[in-house]
ModelCIF file with pLDDT and N, C-alpha, C, O atoms, coordinates in Angstrom:
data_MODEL
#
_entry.id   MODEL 
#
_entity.id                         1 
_entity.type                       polymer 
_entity.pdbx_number_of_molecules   1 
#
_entity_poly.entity_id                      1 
_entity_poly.type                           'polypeptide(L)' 
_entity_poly.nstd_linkage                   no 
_entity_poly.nstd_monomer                   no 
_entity_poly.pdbx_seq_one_letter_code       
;(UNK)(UNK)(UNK)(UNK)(UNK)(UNK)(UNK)(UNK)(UNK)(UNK)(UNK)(UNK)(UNK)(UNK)(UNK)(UNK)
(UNK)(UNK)(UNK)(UNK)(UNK)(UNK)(UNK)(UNK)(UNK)(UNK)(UNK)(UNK)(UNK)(UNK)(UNK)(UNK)
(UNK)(UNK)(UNK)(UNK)(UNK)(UNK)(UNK)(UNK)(UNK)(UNK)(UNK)
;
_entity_poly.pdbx_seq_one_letter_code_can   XXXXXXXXXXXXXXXXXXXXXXXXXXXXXXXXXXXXXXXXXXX 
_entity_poly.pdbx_strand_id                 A 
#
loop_
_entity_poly_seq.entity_id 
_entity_poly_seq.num 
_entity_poly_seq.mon_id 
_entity_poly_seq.hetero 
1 1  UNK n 
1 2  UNK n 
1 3  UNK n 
1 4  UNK n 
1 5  UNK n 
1 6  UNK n 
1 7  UNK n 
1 8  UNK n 
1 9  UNK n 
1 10 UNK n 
1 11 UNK n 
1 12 UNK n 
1 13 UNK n 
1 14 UNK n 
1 15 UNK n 
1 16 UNK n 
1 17 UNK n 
1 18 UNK n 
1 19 UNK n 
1 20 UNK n 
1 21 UNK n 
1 22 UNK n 
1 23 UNK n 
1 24 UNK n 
1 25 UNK n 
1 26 UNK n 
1 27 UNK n 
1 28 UNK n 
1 29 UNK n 
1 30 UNK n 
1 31 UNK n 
1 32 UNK n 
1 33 UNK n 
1 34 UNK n 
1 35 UNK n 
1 36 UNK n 
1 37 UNK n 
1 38 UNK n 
1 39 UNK n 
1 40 UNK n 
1 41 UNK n 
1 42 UNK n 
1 43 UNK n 
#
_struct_asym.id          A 
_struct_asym.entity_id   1 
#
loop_
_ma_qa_metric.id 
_ma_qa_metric.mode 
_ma_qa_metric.name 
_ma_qa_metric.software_group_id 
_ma_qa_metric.type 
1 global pLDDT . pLDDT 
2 local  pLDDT . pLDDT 
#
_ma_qa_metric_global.metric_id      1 
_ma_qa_metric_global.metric_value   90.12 
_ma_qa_metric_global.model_id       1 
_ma_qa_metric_global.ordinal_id     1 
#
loop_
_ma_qa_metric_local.label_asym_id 
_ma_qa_metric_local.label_comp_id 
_ma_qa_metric_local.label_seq_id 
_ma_qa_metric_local.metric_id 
_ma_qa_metric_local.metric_value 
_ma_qa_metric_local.model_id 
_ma_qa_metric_local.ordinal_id 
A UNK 1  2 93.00 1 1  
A UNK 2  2 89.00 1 2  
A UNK 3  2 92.00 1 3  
A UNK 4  2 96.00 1 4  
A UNK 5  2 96.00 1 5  
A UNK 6  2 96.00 1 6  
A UNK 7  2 94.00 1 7  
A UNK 8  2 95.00 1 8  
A UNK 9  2 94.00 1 9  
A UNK 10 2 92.00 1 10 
A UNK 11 2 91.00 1 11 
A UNK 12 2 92.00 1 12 
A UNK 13 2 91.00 1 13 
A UNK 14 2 92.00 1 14 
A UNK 15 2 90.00 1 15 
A UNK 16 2 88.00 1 16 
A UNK 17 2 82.00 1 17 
A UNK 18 2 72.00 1 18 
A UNK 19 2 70.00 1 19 
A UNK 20 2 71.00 1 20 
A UNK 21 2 69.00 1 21 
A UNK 22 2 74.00 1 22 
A UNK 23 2 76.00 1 23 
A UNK 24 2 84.00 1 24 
A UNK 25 2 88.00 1 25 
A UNK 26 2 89.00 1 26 
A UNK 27 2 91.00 1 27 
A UNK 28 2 91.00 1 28 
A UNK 29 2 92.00 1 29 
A UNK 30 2 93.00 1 30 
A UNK 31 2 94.00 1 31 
A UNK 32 2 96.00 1 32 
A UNK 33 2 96.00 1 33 
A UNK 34 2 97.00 1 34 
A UNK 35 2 96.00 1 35 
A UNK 36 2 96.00 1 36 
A UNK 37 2 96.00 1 37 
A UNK 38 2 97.00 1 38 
A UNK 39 2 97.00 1 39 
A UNK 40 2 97.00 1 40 
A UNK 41 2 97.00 1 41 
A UNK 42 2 97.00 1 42 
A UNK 43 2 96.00 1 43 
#
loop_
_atom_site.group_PDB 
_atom_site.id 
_atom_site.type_symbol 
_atom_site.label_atom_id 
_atom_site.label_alt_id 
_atom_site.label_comp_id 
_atom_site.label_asym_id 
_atom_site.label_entity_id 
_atom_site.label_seq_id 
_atom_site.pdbx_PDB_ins_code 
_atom_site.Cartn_x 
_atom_site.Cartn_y 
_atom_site.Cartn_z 
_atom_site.occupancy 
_atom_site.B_iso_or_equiv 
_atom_site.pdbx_formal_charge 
_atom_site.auth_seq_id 
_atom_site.auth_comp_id 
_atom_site.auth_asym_id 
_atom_site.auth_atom_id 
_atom_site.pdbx_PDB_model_num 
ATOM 1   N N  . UNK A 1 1  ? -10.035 -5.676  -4.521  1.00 93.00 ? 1  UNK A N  1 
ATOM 2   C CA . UNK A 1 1  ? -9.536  -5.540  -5.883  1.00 93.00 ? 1  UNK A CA 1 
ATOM 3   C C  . UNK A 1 1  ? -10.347 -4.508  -6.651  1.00 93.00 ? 1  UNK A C  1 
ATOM 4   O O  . UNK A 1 1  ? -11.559 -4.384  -6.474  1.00 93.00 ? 1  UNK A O  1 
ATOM 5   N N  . UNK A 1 2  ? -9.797  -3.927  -7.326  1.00 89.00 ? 2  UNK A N  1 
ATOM 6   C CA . UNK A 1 2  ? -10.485 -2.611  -8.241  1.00 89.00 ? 2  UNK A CA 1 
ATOM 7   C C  . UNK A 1 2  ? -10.310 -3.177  -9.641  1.00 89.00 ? 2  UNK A C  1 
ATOM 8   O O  . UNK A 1 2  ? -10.828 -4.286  -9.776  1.00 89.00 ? 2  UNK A O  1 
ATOM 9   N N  . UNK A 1 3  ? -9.756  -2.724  -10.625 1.00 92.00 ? 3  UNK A N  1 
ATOM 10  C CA . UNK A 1 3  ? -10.081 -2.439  -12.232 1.00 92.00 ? 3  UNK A CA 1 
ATOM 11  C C  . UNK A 1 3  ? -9.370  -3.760  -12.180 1.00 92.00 ? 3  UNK A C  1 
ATOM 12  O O  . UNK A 1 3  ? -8.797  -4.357  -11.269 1.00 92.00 ? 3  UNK A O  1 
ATOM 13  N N  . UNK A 1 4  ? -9.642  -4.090  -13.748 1.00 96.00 ? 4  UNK A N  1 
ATOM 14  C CA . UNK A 1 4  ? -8.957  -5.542  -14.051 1.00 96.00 ? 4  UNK A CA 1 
ATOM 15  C C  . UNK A 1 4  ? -7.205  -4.935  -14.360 1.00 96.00 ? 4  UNK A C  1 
ATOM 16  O O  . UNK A 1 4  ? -6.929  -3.779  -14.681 1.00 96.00 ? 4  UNK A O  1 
ATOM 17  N N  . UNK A 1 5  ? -6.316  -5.944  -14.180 1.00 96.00 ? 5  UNK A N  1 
ATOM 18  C CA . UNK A 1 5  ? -5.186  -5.817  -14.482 1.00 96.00 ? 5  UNK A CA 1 
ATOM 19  C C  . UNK A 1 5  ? -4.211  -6.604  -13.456 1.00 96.00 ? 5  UNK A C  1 
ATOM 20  O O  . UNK A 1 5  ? -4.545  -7.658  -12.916 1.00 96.00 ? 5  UNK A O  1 
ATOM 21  N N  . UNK A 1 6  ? -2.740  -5.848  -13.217 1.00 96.00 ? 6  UNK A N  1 
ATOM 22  C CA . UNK A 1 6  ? -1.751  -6.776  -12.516 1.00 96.00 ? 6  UNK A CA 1 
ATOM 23  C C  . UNK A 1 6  ? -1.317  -5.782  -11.571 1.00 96.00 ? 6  UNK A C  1 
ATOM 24  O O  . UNK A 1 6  ? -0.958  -4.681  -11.989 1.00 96.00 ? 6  UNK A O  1 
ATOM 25  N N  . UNK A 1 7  ? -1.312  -6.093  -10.152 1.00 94.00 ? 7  UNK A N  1 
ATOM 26  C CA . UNK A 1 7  ? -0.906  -5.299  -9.655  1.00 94.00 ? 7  UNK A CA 1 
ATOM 27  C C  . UNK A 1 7  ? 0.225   -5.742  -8.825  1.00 94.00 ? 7  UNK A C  1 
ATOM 28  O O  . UNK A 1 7  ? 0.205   -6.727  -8.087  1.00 94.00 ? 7  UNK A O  1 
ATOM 29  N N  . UNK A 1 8  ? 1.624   -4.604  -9.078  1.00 95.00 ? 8  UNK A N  1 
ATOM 30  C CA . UNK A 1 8  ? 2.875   -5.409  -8.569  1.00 95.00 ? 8  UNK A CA 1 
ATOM 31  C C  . UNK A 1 8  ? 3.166   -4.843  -7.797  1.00 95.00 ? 8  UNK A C  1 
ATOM 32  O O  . UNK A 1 8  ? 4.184   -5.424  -7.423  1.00 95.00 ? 8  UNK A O  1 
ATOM 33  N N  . UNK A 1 9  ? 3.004   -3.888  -7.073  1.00 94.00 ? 9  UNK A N  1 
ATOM 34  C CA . UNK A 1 9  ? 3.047   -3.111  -5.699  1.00 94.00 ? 9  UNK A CA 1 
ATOM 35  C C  . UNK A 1 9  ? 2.096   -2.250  -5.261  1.00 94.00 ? 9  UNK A C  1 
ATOM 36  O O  . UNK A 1 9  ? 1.294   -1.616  -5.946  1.00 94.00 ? 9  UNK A O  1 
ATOM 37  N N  . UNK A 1 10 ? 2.200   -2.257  -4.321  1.00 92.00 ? 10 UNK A N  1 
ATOM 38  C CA . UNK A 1 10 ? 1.311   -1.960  -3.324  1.00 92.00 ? 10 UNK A CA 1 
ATOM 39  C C  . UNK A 1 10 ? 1.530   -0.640  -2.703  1.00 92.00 ? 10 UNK A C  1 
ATOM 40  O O  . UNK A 1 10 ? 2.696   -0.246  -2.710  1.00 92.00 ? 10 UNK A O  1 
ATOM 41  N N  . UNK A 1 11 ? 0.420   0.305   -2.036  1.00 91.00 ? 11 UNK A N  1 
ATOM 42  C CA . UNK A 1 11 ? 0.847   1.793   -1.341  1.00 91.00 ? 11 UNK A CA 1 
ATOM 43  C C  . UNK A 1 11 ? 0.880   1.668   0.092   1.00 91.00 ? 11 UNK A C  1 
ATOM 44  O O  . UNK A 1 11 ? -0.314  1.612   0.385   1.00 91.00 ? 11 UNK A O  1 
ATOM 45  N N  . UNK A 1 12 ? 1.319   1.616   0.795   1.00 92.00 ? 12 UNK A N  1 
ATOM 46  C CA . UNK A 1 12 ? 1.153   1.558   2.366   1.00 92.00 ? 12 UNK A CA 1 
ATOM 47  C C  . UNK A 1 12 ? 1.504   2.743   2.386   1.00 92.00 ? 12 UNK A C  1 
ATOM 48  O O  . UNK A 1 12 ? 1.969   3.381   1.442   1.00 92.00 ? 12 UNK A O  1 
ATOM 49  N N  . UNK A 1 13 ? 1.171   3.343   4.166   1.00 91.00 ? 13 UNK A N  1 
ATOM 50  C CA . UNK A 1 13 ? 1.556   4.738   4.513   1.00 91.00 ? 13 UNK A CA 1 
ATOM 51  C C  . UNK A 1 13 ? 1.834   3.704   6.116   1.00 91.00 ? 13 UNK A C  1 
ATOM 52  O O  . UNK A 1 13 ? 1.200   2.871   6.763   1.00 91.00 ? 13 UNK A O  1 
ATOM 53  N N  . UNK A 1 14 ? 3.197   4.408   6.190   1.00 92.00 ? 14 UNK A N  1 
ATOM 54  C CA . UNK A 1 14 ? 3.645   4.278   7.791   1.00 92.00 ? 14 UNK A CA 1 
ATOM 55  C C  . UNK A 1 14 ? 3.592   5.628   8.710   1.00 92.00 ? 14 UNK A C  1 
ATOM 56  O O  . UNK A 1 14 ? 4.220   6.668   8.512   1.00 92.00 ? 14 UNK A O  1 
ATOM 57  N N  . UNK A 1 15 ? 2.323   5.228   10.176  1.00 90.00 ? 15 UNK A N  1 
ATOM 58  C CA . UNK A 1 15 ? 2.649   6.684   10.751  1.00 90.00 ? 15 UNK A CA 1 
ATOM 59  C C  . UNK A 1 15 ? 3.296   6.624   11.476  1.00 90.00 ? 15 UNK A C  1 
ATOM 60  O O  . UNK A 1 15 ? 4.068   5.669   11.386  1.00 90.00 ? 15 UNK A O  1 
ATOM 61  N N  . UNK A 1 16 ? 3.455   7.504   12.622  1.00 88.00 ? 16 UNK A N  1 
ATOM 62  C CA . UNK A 1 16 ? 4.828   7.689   14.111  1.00 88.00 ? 16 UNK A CA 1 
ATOM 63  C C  . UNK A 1 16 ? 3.986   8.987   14.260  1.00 88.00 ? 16 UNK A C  1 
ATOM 64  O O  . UNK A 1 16 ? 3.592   9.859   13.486  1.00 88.00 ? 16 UNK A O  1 
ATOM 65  N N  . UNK A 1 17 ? 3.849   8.654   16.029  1.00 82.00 ? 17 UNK A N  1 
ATOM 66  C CA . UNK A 1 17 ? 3.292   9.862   16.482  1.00 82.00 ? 17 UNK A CA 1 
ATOM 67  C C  . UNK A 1 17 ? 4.694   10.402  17.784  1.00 82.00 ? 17 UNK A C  1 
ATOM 68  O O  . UNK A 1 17 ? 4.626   11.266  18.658  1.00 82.00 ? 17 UNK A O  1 
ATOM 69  N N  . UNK A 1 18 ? 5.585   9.686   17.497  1.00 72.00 ? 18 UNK A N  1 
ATOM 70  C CA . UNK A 1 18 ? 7.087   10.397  17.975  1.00 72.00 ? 18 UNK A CA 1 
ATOM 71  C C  . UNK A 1 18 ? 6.860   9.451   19.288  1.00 72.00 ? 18 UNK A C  1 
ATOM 72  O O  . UNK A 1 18 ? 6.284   8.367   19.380  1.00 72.00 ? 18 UNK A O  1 
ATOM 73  N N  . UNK A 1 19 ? 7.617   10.370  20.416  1.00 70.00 ? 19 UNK A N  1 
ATOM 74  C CA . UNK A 1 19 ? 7.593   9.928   21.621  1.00 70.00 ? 19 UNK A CA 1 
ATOM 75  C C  . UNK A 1 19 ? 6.621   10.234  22.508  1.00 70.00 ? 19 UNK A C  1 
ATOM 76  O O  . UNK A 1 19 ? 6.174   9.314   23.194  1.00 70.00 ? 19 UNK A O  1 
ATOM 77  N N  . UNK A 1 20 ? 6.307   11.046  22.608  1.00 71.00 ? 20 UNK A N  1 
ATOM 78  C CA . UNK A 1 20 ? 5.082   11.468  23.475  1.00 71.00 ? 20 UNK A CA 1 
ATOM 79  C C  . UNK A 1 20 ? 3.673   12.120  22.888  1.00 71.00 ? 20 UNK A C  1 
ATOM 80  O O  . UNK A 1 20 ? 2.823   12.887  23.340  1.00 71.00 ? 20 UNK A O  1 
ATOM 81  N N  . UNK A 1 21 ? 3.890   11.363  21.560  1.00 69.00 ? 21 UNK A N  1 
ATOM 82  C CA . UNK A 1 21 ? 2.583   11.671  20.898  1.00 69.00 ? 21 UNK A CA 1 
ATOM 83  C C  . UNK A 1 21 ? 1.697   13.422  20.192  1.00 69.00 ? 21 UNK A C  1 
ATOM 84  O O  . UNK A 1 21 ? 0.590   13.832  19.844  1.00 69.00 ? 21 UNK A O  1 
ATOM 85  N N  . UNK A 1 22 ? 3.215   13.928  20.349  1.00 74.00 ? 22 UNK A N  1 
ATOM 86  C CA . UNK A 1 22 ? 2.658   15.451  20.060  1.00 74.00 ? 22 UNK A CA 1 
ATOM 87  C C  . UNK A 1 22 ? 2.927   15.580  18.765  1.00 74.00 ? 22 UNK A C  1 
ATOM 88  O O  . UNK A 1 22 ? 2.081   16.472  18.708  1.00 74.00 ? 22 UNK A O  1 
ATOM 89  N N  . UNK A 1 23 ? 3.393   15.509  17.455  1.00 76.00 ? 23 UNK A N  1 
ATOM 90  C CA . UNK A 1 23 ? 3.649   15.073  15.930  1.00 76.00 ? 23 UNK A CA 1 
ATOM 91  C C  . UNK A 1 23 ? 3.335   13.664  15.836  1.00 76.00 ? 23 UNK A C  1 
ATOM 92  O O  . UNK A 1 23 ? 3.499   12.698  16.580  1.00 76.00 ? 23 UNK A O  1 
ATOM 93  N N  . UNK A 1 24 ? 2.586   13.936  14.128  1.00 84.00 ? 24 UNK A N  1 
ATOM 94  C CA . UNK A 1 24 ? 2.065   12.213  13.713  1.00 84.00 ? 24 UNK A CA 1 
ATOM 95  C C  . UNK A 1 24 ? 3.176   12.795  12.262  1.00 84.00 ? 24 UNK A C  1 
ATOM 96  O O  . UNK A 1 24 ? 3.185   13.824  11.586  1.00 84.00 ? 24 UNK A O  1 
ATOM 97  N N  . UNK A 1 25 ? 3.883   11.732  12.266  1.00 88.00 ? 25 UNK A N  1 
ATOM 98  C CA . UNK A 1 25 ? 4.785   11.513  10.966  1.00 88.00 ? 25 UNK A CA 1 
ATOM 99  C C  . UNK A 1 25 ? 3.887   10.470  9.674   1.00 88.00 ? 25 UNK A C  1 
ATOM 100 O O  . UNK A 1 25 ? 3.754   9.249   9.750   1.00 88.00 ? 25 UNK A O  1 
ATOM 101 N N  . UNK A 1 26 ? 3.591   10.975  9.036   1.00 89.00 ? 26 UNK A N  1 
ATOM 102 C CA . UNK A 1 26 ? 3.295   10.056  7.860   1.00 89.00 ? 26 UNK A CA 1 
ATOM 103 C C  . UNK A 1 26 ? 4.004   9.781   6.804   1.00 89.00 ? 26 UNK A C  1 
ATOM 104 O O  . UNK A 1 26 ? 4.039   10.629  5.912   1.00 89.00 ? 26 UNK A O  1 
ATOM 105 N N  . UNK A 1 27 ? 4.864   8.319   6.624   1.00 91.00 ? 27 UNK A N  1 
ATOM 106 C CA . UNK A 1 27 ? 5.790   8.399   5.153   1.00 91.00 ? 27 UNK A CA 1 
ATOM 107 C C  . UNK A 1 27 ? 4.760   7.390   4.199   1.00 91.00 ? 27 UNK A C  1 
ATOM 108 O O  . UNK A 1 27 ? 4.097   6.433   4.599   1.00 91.00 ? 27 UNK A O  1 
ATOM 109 N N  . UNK A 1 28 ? 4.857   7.926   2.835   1.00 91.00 ? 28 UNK A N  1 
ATOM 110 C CA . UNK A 1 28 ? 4.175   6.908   2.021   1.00 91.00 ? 28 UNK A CA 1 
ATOM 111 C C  . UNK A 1 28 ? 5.172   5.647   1.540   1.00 91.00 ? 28 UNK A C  1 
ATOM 112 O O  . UNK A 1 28 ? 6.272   5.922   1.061   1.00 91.00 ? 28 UNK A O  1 
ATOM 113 N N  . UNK A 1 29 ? 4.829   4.533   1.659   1.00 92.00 ? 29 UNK A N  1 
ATOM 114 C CA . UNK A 1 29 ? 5.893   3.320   0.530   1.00 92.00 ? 29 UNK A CA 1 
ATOM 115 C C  . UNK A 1 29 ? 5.447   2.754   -0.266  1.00 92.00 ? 29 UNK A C  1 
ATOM 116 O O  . UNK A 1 29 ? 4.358   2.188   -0.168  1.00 92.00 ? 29 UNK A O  1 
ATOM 117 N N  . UNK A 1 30 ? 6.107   2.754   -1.183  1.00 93.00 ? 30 UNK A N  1 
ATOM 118 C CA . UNK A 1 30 ? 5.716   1.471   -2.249  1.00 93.00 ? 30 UNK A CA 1 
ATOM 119 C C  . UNK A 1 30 ? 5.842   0.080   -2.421  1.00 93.00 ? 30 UNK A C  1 
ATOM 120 O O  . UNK A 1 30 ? 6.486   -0.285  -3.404  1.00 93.00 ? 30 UNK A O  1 
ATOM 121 N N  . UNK A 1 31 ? 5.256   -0.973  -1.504  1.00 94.00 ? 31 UNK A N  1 
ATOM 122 C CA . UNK A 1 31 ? 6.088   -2.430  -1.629  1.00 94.00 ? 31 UNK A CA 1 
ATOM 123 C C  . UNK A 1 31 ? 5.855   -3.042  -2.593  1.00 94.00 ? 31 UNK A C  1 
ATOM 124 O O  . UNK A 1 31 ? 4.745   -3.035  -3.124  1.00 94.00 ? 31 UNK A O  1 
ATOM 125 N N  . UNK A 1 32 ? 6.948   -3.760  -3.060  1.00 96.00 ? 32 UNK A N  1 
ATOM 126 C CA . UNK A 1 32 ? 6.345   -4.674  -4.215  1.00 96.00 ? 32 UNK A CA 1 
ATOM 127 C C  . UNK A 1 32 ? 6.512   -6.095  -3.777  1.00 96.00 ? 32 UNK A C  1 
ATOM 128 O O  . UNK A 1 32 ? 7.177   -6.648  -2.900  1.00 96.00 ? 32 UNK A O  1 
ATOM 129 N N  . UNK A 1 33 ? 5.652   -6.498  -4.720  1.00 96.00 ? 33 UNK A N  1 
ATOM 130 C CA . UNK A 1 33 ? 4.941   -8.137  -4.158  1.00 96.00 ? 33 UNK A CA 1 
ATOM 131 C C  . UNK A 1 33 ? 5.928   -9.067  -5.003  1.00 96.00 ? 33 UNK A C  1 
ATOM 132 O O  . UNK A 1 33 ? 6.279   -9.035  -6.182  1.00 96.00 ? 33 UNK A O  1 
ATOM 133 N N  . UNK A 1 34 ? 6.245   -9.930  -3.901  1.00 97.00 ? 34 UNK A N  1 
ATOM 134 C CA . UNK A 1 34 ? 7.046   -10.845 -4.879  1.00 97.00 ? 34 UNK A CA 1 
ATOM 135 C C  . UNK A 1 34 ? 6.201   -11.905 -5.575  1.00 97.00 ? 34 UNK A C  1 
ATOM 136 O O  . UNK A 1 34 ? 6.607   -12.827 -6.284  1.00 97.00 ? 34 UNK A O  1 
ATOM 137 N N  . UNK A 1 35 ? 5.353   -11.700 -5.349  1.00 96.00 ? 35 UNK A N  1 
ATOM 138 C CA . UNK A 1 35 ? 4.075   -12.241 -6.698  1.00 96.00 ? 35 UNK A CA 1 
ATOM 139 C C  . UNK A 1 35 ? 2.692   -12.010 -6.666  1.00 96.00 ? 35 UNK A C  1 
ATOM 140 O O  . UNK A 1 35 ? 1.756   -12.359 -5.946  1.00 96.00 ? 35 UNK A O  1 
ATOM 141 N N  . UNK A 1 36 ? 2.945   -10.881 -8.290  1.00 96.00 ? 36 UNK A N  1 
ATOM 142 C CA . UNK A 1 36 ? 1.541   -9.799  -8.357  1.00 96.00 ? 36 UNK A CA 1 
ATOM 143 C C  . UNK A 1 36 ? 0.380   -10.364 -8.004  1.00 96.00 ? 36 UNK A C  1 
ATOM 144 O O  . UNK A 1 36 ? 0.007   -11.534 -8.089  1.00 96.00 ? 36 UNK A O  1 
ATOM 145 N N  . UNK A 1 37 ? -0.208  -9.298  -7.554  1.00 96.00 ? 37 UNK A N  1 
ATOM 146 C CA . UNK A 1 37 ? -1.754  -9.906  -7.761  1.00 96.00 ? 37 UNK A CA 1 
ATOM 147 C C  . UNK A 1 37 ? -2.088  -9.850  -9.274  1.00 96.00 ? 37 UNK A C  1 
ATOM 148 O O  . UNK A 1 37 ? -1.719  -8.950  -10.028 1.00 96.00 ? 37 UNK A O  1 
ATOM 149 N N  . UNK A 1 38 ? -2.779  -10.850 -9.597  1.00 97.00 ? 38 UNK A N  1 
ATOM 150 C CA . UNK A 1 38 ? -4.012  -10.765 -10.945 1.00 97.00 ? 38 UNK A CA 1 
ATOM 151 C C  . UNK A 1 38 ? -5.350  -10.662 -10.495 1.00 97.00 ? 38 UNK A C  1 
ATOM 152 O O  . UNK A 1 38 ? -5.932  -11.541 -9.859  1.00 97.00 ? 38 UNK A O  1 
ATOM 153 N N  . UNK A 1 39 ? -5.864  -9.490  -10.863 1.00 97.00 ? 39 UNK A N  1 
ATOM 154 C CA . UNK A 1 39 ? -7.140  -9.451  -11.242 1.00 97.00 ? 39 UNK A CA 1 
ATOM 155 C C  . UNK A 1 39 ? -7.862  -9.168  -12.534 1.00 97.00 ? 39 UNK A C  1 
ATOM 156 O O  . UNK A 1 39 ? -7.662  -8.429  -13.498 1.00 97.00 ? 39 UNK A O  1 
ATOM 157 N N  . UNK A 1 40 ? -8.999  -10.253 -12.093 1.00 97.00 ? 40 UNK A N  1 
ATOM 158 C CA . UNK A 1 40 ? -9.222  -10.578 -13.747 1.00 97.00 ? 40 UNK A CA 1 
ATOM 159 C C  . UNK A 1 40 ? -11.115 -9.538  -14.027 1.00 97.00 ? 40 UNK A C  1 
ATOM 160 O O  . UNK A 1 40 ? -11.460 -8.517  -13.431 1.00 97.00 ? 40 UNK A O  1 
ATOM 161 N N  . UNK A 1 41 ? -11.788 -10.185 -14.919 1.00 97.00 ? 41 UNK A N  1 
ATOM 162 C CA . UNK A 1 41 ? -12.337 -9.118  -15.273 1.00 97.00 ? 41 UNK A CA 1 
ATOM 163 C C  . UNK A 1 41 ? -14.039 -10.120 -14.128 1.00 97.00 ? 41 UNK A C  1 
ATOM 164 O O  . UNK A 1 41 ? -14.385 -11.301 -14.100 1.00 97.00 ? 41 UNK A O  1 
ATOM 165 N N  . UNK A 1 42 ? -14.530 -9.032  -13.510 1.00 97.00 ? 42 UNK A N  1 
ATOM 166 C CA . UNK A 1 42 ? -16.446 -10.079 -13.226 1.00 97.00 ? 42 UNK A CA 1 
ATOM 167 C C  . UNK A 1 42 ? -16.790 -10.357 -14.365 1.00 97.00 ? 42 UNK A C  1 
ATOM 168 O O  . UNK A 1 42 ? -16.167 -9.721  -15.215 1.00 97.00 ? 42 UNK A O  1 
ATOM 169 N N  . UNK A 1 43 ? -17.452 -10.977 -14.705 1.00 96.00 ? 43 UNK A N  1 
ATOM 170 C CA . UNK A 1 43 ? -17.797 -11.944 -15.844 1.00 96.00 ? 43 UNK A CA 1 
ATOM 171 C C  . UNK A 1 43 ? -19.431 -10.846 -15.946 1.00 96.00 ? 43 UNK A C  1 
ATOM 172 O O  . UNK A 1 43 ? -20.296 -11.103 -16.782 1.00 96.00 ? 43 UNK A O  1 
#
């Protein structure tokens, strides 16, 4: 967890290095959580 706040999705990156491994495909996604995280503040 980083800064205080709500966080409702998330960044994943999916790779693929194809079929025989000669290109790596990287797509970025955004998932969202069907229930945010809260983070709250260290005391």
């Amino acid at each position: 967890a980083g800064a205080r706040g709500v966080v409702a999705t998330l960044t994943l990156a999916v790779r693929s290095r194809g079929l025989c491994g000669l290109v790596t495909c990287t797509r970025t996604h955004h998932v969202r959580l069907p229930r945010p995280l809260e983070v709250g503040p260290r005391p």
